[in-house]
Protein backbone atom coordinates (compact mmCIF):
# COMPACT_ATOMS: atom_id res chain seq x y z
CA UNK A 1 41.32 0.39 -14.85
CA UNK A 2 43.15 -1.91 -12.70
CA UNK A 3 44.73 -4.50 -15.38
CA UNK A 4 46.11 -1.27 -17.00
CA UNK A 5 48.05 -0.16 -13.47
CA UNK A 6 49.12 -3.79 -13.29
CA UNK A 7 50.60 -3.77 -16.44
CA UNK A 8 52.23 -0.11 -16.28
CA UNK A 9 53.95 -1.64 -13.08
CA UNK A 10 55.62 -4.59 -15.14
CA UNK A 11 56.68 -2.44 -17.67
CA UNK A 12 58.05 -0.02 -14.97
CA UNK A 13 59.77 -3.17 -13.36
CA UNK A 14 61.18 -4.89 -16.44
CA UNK A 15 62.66 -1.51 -17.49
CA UNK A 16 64.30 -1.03 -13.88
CA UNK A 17 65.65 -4.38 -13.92
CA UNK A 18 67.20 -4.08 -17.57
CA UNK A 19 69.17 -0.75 -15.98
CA UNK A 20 70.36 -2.44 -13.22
CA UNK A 21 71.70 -5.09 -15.11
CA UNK A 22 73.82 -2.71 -17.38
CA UNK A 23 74.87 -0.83 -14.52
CA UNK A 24 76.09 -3.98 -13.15
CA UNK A 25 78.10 -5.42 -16.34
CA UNK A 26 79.74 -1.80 -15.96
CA UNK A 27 81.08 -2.35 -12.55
CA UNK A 28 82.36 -5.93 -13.19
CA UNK A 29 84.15 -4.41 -16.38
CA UNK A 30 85.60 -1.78 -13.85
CA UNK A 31 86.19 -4.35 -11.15
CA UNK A 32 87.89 -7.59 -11.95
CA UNK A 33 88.71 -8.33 -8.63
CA UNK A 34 87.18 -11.41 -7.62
CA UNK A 35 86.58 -10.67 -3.97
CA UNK A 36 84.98 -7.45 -4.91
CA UNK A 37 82.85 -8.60 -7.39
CA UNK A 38 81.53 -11.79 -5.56
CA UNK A 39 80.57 -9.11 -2.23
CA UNK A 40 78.18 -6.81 -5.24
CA UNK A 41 76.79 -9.63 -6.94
CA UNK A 42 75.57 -10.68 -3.28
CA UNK A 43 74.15 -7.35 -2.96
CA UNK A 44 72.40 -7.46 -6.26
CA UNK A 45 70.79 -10.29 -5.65
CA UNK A 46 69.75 -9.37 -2.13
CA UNK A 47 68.04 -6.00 -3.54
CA UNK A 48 66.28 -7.92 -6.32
CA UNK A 49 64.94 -10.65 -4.13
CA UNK A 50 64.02 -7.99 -1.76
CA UNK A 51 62.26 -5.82 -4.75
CA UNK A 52 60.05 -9.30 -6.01
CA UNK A 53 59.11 -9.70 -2.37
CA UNK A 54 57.11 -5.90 -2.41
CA UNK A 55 55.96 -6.40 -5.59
CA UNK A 56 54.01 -9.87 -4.59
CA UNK A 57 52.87 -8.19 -1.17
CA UNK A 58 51.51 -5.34 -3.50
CA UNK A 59 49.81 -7.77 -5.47
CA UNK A 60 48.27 -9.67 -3.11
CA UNK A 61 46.97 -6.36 -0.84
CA UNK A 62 45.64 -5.22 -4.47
CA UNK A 63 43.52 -8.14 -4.85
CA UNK A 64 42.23 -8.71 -1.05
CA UNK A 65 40.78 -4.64 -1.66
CA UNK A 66 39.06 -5.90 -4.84
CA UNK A 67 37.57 -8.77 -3.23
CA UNK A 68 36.53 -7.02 -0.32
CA UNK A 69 34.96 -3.70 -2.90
CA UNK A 70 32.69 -6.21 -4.28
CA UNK A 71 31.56 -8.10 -0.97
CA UNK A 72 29.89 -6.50 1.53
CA UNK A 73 29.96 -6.83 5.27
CA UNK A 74 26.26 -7.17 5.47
CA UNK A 75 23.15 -6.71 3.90
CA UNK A 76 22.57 -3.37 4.83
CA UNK A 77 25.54 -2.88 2.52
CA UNK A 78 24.35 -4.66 -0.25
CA UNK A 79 22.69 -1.84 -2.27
CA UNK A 80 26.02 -0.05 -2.33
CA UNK A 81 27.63 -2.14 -4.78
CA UNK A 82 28.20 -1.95 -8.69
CA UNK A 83 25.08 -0.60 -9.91
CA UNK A 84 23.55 -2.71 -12.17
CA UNK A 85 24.13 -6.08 -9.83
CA UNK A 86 22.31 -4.03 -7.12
CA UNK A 87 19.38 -2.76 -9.16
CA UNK A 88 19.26 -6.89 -10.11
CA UNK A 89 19.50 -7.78 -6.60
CA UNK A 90 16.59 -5.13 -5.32
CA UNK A 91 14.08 -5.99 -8.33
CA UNK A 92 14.29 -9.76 -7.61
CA UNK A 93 13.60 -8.25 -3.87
CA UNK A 94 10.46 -5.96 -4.91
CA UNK A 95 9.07 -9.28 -7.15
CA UNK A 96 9.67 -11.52 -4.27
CA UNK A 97 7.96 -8.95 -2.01
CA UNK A 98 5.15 -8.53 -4.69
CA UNK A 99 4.39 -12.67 -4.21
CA UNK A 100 4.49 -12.56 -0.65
CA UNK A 101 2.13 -9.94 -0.66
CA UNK A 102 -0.42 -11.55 -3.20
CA UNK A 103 -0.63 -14.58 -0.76
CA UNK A 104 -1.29 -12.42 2.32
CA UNK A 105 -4.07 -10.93 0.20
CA UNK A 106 -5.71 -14.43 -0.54
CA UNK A 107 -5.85 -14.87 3.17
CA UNK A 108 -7.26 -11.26 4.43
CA UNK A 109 -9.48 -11.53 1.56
CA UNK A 110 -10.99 -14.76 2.87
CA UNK A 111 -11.20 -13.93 5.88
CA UNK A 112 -13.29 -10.67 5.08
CA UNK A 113 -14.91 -12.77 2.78
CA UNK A 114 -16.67 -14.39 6.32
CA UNK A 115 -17.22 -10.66 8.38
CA UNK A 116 -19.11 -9.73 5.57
CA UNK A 117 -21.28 -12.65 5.68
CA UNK A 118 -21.47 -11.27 9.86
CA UNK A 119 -22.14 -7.82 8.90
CA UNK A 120 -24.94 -9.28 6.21
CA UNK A 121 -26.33 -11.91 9.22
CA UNK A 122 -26.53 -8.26 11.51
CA UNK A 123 -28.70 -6.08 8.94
CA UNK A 124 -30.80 -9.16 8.54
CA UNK A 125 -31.53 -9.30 12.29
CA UNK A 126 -32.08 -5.25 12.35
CA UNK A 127 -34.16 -5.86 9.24
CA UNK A 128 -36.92 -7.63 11.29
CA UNK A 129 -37.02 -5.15 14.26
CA UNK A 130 -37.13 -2.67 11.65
CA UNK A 131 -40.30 -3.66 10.08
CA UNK A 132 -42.07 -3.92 12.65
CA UNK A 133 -41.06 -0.53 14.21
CA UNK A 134 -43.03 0.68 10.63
CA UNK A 135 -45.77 -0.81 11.50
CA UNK A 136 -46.44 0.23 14.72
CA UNK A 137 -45.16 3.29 13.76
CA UNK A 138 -48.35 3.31 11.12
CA UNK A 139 -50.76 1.43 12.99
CA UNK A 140 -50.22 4.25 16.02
CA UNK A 141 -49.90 7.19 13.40
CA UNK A 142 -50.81 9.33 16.42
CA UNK A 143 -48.30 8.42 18.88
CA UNK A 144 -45.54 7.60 16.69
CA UNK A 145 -45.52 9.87 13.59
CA UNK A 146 -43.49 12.92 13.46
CA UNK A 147 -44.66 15.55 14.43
CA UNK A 148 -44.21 17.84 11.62
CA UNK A 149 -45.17 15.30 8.85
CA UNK A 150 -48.52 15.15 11.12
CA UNK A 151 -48.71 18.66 11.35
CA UNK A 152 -48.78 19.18 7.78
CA UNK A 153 -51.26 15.97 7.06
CA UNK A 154 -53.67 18.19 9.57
CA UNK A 155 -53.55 21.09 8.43
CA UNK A 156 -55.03 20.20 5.06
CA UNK A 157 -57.34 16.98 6.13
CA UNK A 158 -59.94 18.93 8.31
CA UNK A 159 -62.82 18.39 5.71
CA UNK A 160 -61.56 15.27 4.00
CA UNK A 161 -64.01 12.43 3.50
CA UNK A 162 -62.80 8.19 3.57
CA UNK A 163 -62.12 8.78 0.21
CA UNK A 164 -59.75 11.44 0.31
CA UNK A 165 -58.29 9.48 3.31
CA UNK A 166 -57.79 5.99 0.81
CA UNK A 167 -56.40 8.23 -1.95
CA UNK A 168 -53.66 9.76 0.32
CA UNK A 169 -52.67 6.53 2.10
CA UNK A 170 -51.96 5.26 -0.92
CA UNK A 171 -49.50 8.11 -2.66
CA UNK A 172 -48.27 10.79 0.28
CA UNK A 173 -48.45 7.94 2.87
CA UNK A 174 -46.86 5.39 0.77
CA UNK A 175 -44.17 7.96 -0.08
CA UNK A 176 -43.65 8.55 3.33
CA UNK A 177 -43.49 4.60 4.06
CA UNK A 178 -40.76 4.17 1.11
CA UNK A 179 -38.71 7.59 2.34
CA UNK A 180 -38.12 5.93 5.57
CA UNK A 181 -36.97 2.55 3.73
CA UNK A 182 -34.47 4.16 1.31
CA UNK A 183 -32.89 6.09 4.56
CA UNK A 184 -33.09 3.04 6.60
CA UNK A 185 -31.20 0.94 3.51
CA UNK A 186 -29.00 3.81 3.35
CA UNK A 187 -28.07 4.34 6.64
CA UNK A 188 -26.87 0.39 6.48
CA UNK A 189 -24.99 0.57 3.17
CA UNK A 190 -23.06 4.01 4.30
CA UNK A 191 -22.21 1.54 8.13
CA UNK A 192 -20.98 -0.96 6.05
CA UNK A 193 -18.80 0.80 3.74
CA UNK A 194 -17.29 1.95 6.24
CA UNK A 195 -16.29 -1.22 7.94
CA UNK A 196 -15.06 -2.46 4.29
CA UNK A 197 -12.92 0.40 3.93
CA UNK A 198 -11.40 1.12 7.26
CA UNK A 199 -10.21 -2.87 7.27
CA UNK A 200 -9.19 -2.28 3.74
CA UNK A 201 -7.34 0.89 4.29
CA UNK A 202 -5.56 -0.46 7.30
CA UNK A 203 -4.56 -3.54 5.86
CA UNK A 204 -2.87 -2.42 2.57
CA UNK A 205 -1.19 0.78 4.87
CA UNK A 206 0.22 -1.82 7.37
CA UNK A 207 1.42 -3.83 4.32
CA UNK A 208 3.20 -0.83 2.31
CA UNK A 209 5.19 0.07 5.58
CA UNK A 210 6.65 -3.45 5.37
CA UNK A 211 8.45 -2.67 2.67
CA UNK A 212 9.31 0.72 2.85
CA UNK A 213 10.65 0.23 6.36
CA UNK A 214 12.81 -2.83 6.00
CA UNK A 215 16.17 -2.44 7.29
CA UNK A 216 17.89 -1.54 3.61
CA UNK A 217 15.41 -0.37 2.20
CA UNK A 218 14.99 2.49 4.83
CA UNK A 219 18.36 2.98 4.66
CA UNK A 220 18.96 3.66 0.90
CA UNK A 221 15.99 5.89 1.32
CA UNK A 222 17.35 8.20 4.24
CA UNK A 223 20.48 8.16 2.58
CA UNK A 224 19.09 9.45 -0.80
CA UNK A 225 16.97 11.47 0.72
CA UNK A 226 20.00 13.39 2.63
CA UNK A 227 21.92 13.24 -0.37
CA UNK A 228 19.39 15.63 -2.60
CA UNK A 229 19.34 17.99 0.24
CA UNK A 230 22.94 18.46 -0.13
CA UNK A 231 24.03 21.88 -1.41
CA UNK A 232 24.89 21.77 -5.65
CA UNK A 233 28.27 20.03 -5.99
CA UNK A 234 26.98 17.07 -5.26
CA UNK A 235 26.17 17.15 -8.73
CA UNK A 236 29.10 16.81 -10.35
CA UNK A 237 29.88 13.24 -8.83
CA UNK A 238 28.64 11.38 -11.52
CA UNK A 239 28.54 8.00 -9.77
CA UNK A 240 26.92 8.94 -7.42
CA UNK A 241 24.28 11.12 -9.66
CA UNK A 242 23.68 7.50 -11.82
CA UNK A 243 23.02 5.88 -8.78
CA UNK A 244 20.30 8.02 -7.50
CA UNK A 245 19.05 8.63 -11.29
CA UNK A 246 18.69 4.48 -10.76
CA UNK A 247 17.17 4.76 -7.03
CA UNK A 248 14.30 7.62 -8.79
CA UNK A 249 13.46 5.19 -11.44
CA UNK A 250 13.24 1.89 -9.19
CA UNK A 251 10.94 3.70 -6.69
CA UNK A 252 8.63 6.33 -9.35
CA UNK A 253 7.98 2.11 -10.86
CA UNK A 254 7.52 0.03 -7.63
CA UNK A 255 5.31 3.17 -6.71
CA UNK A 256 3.07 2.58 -10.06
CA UNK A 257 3.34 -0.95 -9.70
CA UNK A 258 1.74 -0.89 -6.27
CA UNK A 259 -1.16 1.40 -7.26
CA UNK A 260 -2.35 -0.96 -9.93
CA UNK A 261 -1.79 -3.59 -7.97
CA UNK A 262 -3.64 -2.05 -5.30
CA UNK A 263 -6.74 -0.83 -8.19
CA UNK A 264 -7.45 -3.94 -8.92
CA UNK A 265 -7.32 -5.48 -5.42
CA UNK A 266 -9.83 -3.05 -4.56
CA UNK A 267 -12.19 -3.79 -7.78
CA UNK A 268 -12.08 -7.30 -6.56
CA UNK A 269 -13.11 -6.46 -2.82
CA UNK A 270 -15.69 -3.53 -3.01
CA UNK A 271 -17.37 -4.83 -6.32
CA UNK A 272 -17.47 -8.47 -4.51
CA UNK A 273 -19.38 -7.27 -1.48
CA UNK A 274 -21.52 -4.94 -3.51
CA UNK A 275 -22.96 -7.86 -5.53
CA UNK A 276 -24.28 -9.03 -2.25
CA UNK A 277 -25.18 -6.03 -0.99
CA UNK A 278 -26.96 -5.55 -4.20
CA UNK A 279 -28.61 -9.07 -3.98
CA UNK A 280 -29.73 -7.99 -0.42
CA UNK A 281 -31.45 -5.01 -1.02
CA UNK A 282 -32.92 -5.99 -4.12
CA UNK A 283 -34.63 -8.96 -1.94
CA UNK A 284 -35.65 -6.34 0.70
CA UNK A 285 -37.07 -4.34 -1.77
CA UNK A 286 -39.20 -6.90 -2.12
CA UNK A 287 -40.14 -7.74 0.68
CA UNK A 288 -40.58 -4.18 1.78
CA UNK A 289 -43.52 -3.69 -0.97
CA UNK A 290 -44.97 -6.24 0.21
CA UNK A 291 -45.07 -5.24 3.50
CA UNK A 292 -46.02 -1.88 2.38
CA UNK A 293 -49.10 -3.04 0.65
CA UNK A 294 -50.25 -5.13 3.51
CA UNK A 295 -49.72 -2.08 5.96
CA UNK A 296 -51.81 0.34 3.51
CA UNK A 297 -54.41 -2.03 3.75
CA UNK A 298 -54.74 -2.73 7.13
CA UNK A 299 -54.67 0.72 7.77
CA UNK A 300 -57.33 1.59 5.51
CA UNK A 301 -59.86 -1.49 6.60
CA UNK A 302 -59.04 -0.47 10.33
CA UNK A 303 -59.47 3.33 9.20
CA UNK A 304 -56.52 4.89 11.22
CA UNK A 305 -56.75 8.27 9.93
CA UNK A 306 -59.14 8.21 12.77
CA UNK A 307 -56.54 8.39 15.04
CA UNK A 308 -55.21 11.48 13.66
CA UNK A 309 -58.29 13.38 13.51
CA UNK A 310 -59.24 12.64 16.85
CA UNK A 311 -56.53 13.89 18.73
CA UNK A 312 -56.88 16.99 16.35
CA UNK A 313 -60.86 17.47 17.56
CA UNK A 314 -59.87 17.05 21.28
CA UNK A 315 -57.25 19.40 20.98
CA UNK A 316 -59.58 21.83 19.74
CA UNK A 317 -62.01 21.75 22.02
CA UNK A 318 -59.72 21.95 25.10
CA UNK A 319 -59.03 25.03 23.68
């Protein structure tokens, strides 16, 4: 638009000259006094030097405002300029975010990488104290077993022989044995998933904010966000309408962009801890059968049901 104005205004200026020049060959026709002419002429010339003087101050105002249109003060600014050298400029911003961001990841995920080997070190320590809370829990069946799973083993056992005693220690009682390690395992696996996620949650949160509440980015967004609460003739300024068509677009992709980035982050973290977690149980599993097989038989050879049936005869006869 502007190299047609600057031409109109030659044209406009060439034809304005030519006039005044015929307008002046009239008046020297008309005037052949010397002294007369000489004083015009040195007003002509006056008038046009004074005329090419506006016209380069014009120019030169012209181009400072088209400079200055296409520079701005600050960076705050930036995003205001011709749209597509803006939506360059906040892309390369979003990618170099985007890198930043993947090298920050390398570093929390190391350093997780060592609390879950902490976390693994603590379960292994509560493991121990654990097992042997089962056995004295079994080994002192009358002290320590619940009180309804004791009712119920009472109510029925009044006539059983050693036999029927083996034969239950070894499906209801081991049942009972491997109920308590499943909640126990449980119980670990639902504190630790917890920890994982909570860090995990925090960190990419924390992160996210970053960018949405740098100083131009929070700025386009307030301003957008005002603008589409304006009332509807807002619409029919169409610059402005392809700007925030482009402002939609850039933040509906940086938004998917950041969930899959953030999908396969999380693949990486949960599914790297659960293969030790995995590893872990699977050895306590172990471990715990083991156990369990070593408990049913010492419990059988030492004949603890004993314990059980005794309290239940004293009881009786105090009453």
């Amino acid at each position: 638009m502007e190299p047609n104005k600057n031409v109109r205004d030659l044209i406009t200026q060439r034809s304005y000259f030519s006039s005044l020049t015929t307008e002046i060959r009239k008046h020297i026709l008309l005037n052949m006094n010397t002294k007369s002419f000489v004083s015009r002429l040195s007003t002509v010339v006056f008038f046009l030097f004074f005329v090419l003087l506006l016209n380069n101050i014009s120019a030169s105002s012209s181009a400072q405002n088209n400079r200055s249109e296409y520079e701005p003060n600050n960076l705050m600014d930036f995003w205001k300029g011709a749209i597509e050298e803006t939506e360059t400029l906040k892309n390369c911003a979003w990618q170099n975010w985007m890198m930043r961001l993947e090298s920050d990841w390398e570093q929390f995920n190391a350093s997780m990488n060592i609390r879950k080997d902490e976390w693994l070190k603590e379960a292994e320590a509560e493991w121990d104290e654990w097992i042997k809370s089962i056995k004295n829990k079994w080994m002192n069946c009358n002290e320590y077993m619940d009180i309804e799973i004791k009712s119920d083993i009472l109510s029925k056992s009044s006539t059983w022989n050693e036999t029927q005693w083996k034969e239950w220690i070894h499906t209801e009682g081991k049942q009972l044995m491997v109920a308590d390690f499943e909640n126990w395992i449980k119980e670990k696996e639902s504190l630790l998933d917890l920890r994982l996620i909570s860090e995990w949650v925090q960190w990419k949160n924390d992160k996210i904010m970053t960018w949405l509440m740098s100083d131009w980015k929070s700025e386009e967004n307030n301003y957008w966000s005002h603008w589409e609460n304006e009332k509807w003739p807002k619409w029919f300024n169409i610059s402005e309408w392809k700007r925030w068509l482009k402002w939609k677009e850039r933040v509906a992709r940086e938004g998917q962009q950041w969930m899959n980035w953030i999908q396969l982050k999380e693949n990486v973290y949960i599914s790297g801890e659960g293969y030790k977690w995995s590893e872990w149980k699977k050895e306590k599993k172990i471990v715990f059968e083991k156990c369990t097989k070593s408990l049913i038989d010492e419990w059988i050879n030492n004949k603890k049901w004993m314990l059980l049936t005794e309290k239940s005869n004293k009881t009786d006869s105090q009453e």
